[in-house]
C-alpha atoms as a PDB file:
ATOM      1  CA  UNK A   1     -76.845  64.345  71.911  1.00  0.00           C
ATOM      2  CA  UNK A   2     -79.417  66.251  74.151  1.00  0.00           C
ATOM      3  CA  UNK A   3     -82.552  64.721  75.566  1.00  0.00           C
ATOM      4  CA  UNK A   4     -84.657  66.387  72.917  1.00  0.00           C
ATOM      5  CA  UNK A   5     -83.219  65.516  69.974  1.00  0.00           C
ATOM      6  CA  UNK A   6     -83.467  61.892  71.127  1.00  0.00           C
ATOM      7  CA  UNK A   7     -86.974  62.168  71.789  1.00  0.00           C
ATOM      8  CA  UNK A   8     -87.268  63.730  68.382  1.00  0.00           C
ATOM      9  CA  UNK A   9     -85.604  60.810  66.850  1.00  0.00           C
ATOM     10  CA  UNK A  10     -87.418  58.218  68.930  1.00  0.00           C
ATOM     11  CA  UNK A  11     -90.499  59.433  67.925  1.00  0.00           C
ATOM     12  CA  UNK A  12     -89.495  60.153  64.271  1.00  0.00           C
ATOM     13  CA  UNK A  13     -88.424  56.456  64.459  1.00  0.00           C
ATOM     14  CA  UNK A  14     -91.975  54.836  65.974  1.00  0.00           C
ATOM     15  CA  UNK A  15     -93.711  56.525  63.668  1.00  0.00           C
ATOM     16  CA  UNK A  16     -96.370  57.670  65.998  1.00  0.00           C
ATOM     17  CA  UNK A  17     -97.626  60.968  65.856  1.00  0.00           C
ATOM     18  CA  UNK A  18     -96.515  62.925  69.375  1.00  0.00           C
ATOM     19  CA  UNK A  19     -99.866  62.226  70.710  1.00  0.00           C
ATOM     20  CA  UNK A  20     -99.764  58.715  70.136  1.00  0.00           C
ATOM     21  CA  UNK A  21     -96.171  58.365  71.472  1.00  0.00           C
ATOM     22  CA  UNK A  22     -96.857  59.854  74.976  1.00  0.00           C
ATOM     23  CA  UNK A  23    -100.020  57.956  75.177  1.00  0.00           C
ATOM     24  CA  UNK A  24     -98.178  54.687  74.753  1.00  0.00           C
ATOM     25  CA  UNK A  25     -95.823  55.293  76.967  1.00  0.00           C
ATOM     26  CA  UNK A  26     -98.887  57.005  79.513  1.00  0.00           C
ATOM     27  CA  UNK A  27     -96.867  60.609  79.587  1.00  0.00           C
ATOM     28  CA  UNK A  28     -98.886  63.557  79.545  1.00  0.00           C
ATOM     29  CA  UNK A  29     -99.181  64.691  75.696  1.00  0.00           C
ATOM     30  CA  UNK A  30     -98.355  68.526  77.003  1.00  0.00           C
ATOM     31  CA  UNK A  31     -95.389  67.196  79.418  1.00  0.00           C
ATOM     32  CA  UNK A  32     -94.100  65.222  76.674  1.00  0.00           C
ATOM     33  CA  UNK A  33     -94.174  68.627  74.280  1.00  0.00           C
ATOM     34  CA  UNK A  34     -92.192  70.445  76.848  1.00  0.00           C
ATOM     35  CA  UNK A  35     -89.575  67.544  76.806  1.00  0.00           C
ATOM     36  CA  UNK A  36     -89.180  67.910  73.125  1.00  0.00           C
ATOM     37  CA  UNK A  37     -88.934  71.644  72.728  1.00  0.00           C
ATOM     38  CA  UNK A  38     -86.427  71.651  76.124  1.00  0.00           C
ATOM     39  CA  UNK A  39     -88.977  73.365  78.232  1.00  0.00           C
ATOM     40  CA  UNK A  40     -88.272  71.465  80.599  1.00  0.00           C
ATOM     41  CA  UNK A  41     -85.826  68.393  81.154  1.00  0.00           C
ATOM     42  CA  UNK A  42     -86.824  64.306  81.997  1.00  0.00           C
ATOM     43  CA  UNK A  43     -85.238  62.775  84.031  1.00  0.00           C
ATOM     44  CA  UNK A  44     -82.366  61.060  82.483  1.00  0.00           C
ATOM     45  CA  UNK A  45     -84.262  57.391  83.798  1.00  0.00           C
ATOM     46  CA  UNK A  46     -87.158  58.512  81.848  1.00  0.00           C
ATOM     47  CA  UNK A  47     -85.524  59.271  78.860  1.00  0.00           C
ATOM     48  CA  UNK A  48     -83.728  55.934  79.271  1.00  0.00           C
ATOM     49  CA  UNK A  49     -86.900  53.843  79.674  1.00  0.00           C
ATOM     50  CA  UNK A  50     -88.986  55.210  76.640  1.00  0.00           C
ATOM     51  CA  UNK A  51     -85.821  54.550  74.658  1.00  0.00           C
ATOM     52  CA  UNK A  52     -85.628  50.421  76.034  1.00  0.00           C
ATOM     53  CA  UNK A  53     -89.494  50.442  75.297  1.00  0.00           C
ATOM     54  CA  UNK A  54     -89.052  51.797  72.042  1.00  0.00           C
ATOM     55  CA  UNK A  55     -86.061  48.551  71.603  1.00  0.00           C
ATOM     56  CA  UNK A  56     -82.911  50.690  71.573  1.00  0.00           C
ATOM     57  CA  UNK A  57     -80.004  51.217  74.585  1.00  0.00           C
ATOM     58  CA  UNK A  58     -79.051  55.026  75.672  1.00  0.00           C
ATOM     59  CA  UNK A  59     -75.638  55.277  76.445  1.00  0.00           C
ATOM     60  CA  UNK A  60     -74.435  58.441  78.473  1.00  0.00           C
ATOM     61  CA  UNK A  61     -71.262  60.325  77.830  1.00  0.00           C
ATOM     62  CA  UNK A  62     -71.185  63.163  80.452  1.00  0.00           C
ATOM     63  CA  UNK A  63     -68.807  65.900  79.937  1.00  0.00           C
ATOM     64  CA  UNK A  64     -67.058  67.489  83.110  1.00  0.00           C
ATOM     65  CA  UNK A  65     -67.563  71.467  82.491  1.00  0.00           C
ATOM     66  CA  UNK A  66     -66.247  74.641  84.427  1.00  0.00           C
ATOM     67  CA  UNK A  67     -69.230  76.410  86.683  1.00  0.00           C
END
């Protein structure tokens, strides 16, 4: 699963509107928007913290791919 989805799902999940999700975890409401709609990319960390604040454990399954 890509970041986004599991900041759609962690958010779906709080039940916070988007707004009221980054302000809890003091993101930038905008920044946070780009996160979700893969604008731009967290930082796998970040993604990782919001999740343990939220109560739930990210596991990462990397997949080695050709360049």
């Amino acid at each position: 699963m890509k970041k986004p989805e599991i900041l759609k799902q962690l958010i779906e999940k709080s039940g916070l509107t988007q707004k009221a999700f980054a302000e809890k975890h003091g993101i930038d409401e905008p920044k946070l928007s780009r996160w979700v709609t893969g604008k731009i990319e967290p930082m796998h960390a970040t993604v990782q913290l919001i999740a343990f604040e939220e109560g739930y454990y990210l596991e990462w399954i990397f997949e080695l791919k050709p360049i």
